[in-house]
N, C-alpha and C. Protein backbone atom coordinates (compact mmCIF):
# COMPACT_ATOMS: atom_id res chain seq x y z
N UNK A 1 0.85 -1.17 0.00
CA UNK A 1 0.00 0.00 0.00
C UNK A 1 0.90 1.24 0.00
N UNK A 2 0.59 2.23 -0.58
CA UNK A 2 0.93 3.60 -0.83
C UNK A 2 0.63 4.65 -0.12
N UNK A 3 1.01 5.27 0.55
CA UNK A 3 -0.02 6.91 1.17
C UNK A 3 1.26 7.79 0.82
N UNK A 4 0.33 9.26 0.46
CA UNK A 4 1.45 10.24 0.11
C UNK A 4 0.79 11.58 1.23
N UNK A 5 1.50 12.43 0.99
CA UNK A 5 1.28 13.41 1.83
C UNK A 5 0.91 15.11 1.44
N UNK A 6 0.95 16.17 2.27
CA UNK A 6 0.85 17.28 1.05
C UNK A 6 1.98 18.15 0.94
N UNK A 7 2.79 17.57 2.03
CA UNK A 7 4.04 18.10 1.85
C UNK A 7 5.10 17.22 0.77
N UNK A 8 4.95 16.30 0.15
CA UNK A 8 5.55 15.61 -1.15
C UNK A 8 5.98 14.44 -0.84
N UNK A 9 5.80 13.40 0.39
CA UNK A 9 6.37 12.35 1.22
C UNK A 9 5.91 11.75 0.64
N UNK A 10 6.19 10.15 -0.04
CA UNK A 10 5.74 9.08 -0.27
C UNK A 10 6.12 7.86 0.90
N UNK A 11 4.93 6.69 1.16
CA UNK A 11 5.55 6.16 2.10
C UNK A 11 4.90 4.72 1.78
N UNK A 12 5.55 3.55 1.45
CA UNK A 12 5.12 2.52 1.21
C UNK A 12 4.63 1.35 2.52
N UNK A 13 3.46 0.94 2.93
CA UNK A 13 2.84 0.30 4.41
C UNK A 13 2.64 -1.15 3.73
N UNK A 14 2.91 -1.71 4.77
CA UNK A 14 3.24 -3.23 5.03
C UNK A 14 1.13 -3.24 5.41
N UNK A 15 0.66 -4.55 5.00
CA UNK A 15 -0.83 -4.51 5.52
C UNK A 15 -1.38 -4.45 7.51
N UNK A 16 0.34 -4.69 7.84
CA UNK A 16 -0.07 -3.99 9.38
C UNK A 16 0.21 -2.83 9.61
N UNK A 17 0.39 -1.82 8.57
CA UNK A 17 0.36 -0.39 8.71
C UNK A 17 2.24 -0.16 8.96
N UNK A 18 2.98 -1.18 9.07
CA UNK A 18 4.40 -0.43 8.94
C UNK A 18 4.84 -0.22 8.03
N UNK A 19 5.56 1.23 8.33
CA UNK A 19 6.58 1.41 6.81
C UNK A 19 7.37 0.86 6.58
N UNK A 20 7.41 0.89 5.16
CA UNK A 20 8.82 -0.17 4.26
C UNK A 20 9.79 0.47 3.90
N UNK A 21 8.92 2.24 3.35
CA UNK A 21 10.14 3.38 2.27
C UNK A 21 9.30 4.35 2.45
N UNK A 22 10.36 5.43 3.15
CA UNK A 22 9.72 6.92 3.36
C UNK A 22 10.29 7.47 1.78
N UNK A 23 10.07 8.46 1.32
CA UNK A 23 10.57 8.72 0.25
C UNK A 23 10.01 10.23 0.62
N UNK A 24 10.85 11.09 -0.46
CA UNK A 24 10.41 12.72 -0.45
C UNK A 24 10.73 13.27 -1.58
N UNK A 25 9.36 13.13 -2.16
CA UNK A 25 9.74 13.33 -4.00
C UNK A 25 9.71 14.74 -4.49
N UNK A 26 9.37 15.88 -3.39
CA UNK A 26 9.39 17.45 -3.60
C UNK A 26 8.69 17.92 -3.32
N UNK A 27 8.66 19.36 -3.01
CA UNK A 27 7.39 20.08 -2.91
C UNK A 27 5.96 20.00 -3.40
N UNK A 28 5.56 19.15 -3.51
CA UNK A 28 4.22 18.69 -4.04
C UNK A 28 3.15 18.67 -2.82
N UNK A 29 2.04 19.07 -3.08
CA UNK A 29 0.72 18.64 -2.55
C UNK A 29 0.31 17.59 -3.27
N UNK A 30 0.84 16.33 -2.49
CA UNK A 30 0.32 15.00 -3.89
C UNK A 30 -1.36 14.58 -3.21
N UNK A 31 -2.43 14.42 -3.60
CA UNK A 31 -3.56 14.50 -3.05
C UNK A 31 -4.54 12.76 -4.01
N UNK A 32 -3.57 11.70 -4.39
CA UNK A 32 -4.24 10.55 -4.88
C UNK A 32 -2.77 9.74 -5.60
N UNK A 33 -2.96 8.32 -5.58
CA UNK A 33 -2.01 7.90 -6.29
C UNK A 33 -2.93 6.36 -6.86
N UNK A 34 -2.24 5.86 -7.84
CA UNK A 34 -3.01 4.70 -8.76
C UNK A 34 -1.36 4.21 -8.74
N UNK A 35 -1.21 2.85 -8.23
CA UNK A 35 -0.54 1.99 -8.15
C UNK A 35 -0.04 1.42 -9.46
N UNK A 36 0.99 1.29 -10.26
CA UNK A 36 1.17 -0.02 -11.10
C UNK A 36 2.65 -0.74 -11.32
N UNK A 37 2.41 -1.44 -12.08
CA UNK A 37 3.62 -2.73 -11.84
C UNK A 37 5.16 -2.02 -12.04
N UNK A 38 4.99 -0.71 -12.48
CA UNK A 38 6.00 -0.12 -12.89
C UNK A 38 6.25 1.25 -12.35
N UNK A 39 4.96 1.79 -12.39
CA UNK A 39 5.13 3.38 -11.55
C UNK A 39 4.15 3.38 -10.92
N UNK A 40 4.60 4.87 -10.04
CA UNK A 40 2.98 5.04 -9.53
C UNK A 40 2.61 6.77 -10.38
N UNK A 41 1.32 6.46 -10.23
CA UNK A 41 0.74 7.84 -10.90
C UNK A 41 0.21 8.77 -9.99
N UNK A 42 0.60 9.69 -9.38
CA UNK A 42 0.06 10.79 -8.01
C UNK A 42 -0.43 11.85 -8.59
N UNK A 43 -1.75 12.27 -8.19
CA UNK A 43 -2.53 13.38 -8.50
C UNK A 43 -1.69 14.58 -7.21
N UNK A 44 -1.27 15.49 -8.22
CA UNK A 44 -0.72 16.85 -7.28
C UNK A 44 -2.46 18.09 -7.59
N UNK A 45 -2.02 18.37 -6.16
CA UNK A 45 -3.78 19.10 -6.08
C UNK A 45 -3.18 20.21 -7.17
N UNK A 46 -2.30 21.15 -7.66
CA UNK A 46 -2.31 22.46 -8.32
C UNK A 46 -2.61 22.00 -9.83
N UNK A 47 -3.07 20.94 -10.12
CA UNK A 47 -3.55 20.13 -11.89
C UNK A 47 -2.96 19.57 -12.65
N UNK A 48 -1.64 18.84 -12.06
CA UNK A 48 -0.53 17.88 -12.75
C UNK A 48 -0.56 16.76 -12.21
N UNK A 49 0.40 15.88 -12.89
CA UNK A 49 0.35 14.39 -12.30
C UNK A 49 1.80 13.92 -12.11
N UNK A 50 2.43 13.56 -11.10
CA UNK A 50 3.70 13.17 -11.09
C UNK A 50 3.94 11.50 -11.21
N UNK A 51 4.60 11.13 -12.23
CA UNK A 51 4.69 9.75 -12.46
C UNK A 51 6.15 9.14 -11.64
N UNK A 52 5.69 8.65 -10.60
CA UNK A 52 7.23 8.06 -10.26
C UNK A 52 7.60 6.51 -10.35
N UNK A 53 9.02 6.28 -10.78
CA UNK A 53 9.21 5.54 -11.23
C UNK A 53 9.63 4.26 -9.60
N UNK A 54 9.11 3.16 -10.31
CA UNK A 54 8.94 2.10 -8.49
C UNK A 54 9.75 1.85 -8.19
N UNK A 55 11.12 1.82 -8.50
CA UNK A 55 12.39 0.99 -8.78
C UNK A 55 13.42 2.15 -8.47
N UNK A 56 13.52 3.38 -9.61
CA UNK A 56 14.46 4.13 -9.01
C UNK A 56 13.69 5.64 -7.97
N UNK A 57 12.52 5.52 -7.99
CA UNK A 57 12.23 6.51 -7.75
C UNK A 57 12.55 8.02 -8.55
N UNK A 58 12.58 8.05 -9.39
CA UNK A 58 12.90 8.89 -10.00
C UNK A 58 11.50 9.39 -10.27
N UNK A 59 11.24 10.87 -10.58
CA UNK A 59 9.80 11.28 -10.92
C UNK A 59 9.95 12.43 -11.97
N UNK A 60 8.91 12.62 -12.56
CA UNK A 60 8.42 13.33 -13.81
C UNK A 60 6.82 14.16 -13.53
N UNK A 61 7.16 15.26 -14.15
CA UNK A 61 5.89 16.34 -13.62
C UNK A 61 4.96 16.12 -15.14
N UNK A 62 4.04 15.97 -14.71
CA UNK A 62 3.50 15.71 -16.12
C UNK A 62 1.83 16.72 -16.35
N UNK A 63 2.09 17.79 -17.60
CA UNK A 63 1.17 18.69 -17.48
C UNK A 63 -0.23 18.51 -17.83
N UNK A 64 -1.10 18.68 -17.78
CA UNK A 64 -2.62 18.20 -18.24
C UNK A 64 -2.94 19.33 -19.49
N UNK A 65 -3.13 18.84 -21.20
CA UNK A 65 -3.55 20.15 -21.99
C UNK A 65 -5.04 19.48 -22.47
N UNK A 66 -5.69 20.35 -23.34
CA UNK A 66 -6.66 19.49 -23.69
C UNK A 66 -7.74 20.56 -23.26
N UNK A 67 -9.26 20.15 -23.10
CA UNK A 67 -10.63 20.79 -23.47
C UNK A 67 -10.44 21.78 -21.71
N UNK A 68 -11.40 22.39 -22.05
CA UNK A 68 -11.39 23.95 -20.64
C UNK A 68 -11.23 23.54 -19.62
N UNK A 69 -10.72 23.36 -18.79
CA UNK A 69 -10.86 23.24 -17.48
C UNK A 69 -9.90 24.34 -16.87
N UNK A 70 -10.39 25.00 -15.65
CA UNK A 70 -9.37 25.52 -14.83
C UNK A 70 -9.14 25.26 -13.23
N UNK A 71 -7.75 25.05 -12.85
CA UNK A 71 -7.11 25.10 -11.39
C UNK A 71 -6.66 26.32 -11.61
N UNK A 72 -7.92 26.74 -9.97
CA UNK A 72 -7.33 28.16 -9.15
C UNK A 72 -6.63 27.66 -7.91
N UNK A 73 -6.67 28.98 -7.29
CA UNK A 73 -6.22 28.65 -6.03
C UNK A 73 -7.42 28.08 -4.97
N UNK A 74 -8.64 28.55 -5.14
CA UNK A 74 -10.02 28.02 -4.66
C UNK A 74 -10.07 26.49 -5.09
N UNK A 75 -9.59 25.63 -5.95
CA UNK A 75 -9.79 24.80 -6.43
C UNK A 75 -8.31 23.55 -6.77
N UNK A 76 -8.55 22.26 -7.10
CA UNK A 76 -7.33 21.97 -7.14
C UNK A 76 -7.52 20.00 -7.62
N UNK A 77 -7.02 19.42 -7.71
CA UNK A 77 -7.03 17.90 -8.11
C UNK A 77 -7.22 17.23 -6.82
N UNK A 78 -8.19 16.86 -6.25
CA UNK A 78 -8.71 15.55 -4.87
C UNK A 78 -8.42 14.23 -5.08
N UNK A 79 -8.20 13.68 -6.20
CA UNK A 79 -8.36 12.15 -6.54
C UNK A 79 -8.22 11.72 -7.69
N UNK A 80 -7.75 10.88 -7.83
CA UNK A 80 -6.95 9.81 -9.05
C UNK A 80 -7.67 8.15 -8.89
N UNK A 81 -8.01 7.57 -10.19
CA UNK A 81 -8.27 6.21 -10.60
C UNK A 81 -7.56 5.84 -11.71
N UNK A 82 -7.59 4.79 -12.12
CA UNK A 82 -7.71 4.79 -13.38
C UNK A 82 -7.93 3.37 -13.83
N UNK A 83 -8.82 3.66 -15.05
CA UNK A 83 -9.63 2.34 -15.57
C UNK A 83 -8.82 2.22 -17.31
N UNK A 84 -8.45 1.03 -17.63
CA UNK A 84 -7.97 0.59 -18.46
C UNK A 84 -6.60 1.17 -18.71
N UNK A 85 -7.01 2.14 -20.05
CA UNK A 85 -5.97 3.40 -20.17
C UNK A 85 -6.09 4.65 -20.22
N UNK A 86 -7.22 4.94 -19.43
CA UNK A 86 -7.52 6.55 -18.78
C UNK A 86 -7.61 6.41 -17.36
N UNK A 87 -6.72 8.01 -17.06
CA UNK A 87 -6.86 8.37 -15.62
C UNK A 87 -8.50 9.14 -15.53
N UNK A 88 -8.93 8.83 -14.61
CA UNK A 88 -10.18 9.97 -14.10
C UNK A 88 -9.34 10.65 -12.28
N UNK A 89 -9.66 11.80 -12.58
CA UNK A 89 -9.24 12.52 -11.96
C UNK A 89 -10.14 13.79 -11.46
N UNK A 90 -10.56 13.83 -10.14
CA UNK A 90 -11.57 15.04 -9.10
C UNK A 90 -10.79 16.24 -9.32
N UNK A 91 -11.98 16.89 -9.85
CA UNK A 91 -11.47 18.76 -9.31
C UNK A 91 -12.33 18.77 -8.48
N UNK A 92 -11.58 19.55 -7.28
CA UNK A 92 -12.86 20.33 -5.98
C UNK A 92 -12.64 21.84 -6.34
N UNK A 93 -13.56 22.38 -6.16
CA UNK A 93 -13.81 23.52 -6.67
C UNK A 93 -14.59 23.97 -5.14
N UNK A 94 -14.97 25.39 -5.14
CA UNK A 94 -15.60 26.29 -4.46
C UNK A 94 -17.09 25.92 -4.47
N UNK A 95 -17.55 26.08 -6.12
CA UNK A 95 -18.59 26.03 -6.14
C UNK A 95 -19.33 24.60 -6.77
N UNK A 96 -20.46 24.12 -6.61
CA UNK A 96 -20.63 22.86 -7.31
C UNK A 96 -20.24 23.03 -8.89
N UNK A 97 -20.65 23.76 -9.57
CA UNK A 97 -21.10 23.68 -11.00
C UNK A 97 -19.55 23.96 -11.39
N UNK A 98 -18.15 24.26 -10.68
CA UNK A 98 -16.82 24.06 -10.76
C UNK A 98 -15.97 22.65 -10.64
N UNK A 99 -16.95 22.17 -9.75
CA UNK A 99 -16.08 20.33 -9.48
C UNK A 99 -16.67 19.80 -10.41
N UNK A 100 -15.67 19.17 -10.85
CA UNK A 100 -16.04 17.85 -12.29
C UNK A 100 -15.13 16.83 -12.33
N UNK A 101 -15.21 15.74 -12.99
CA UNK A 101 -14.01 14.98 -13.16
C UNK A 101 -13.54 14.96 -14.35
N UNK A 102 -12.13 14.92 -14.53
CA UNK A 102 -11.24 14.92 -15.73
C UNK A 102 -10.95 13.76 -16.33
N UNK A 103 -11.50 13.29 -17.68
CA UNK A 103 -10.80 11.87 -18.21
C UNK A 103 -9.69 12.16 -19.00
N UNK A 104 -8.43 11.45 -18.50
CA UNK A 104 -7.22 12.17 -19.18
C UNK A 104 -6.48 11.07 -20.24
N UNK A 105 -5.95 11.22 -20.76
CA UNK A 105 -4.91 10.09 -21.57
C UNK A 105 -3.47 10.38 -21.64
N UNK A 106 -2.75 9.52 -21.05
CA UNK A 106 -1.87 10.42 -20.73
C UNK A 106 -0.42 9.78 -21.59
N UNK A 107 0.68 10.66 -21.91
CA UNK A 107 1.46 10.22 -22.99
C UNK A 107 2.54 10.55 -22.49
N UNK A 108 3.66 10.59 -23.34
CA UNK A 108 5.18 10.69 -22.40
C UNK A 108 5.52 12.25 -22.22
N UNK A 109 4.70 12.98 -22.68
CA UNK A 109 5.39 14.61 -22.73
C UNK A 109 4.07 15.31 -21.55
N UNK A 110 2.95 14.70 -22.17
CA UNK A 110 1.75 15.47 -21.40
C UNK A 110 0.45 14.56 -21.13
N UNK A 111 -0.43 14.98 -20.57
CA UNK A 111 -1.87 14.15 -20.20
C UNK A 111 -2.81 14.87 -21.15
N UNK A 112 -3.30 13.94 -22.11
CA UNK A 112 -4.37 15.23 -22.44
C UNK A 112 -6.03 15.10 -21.85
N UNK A 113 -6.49 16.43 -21.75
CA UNK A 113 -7.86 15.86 -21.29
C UNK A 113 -9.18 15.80 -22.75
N UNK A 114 -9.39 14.57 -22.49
CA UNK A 114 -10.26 14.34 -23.36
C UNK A 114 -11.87 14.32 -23.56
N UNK A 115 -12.06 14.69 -22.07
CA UNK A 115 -13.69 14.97 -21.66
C UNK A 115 -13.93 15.44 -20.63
N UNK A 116 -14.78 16.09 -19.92
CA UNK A 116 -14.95 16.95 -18.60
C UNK A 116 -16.07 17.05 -18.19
């Protein structure tokens, strides 16, 4: 299991809750992560996605382009899934008719969003 933090900590838990690997991948508010055999994918609340790699830890900021959406400072990325080969990804917003979810596709330079 995975938990990250909002100060940029990654920390890998044993199923009795001990840690295995503190890690501190940067100034990030990381606010969701989607597990896989190779990386993990962390939703940062300011509207990017940091892909880190499982093995060296190494990480990559990865930008979201694609149909309207905006992150303010009122607003920001809550949550990460992902089904097949799209991420879905929570905006919280201020107001209702501002939170939506983002279906993204995401590629080696950028994520694009493909519906909202």
């Amino acid at each position: 299991m995975v938990v990250a933090n909002d100060e940029g900590s990654i920390y890998e838990l044993n199923t009795e809750g001990a840690i295995l690997l503190k890690h501190k991948l940067g100034k990030y508010d990381l606010e969701g992560v989607v597990c896989e055999e190779k990386i993990f994918m962390f939703a940062v609340e300011d509207g990017k996605l940091l892909e880190v790699n499982r093995k060296t830890l190494k990480s990559k900021l990865i930008k979201l382009k694609g149909q309207d959406f905006k992150i303010s400072k009122k607003s920001g990325i809550e949550g990460i899934t992902k089904i097949k080969d799209l991420y879905y990804v929570s905006i919280q917003a201020k107001t209702k008719k501002d939170s939506k979810i983002l279906i993204l596709k995401v590629g080696k330079k950028y994520a694009k969003v493909i519906k909202t």
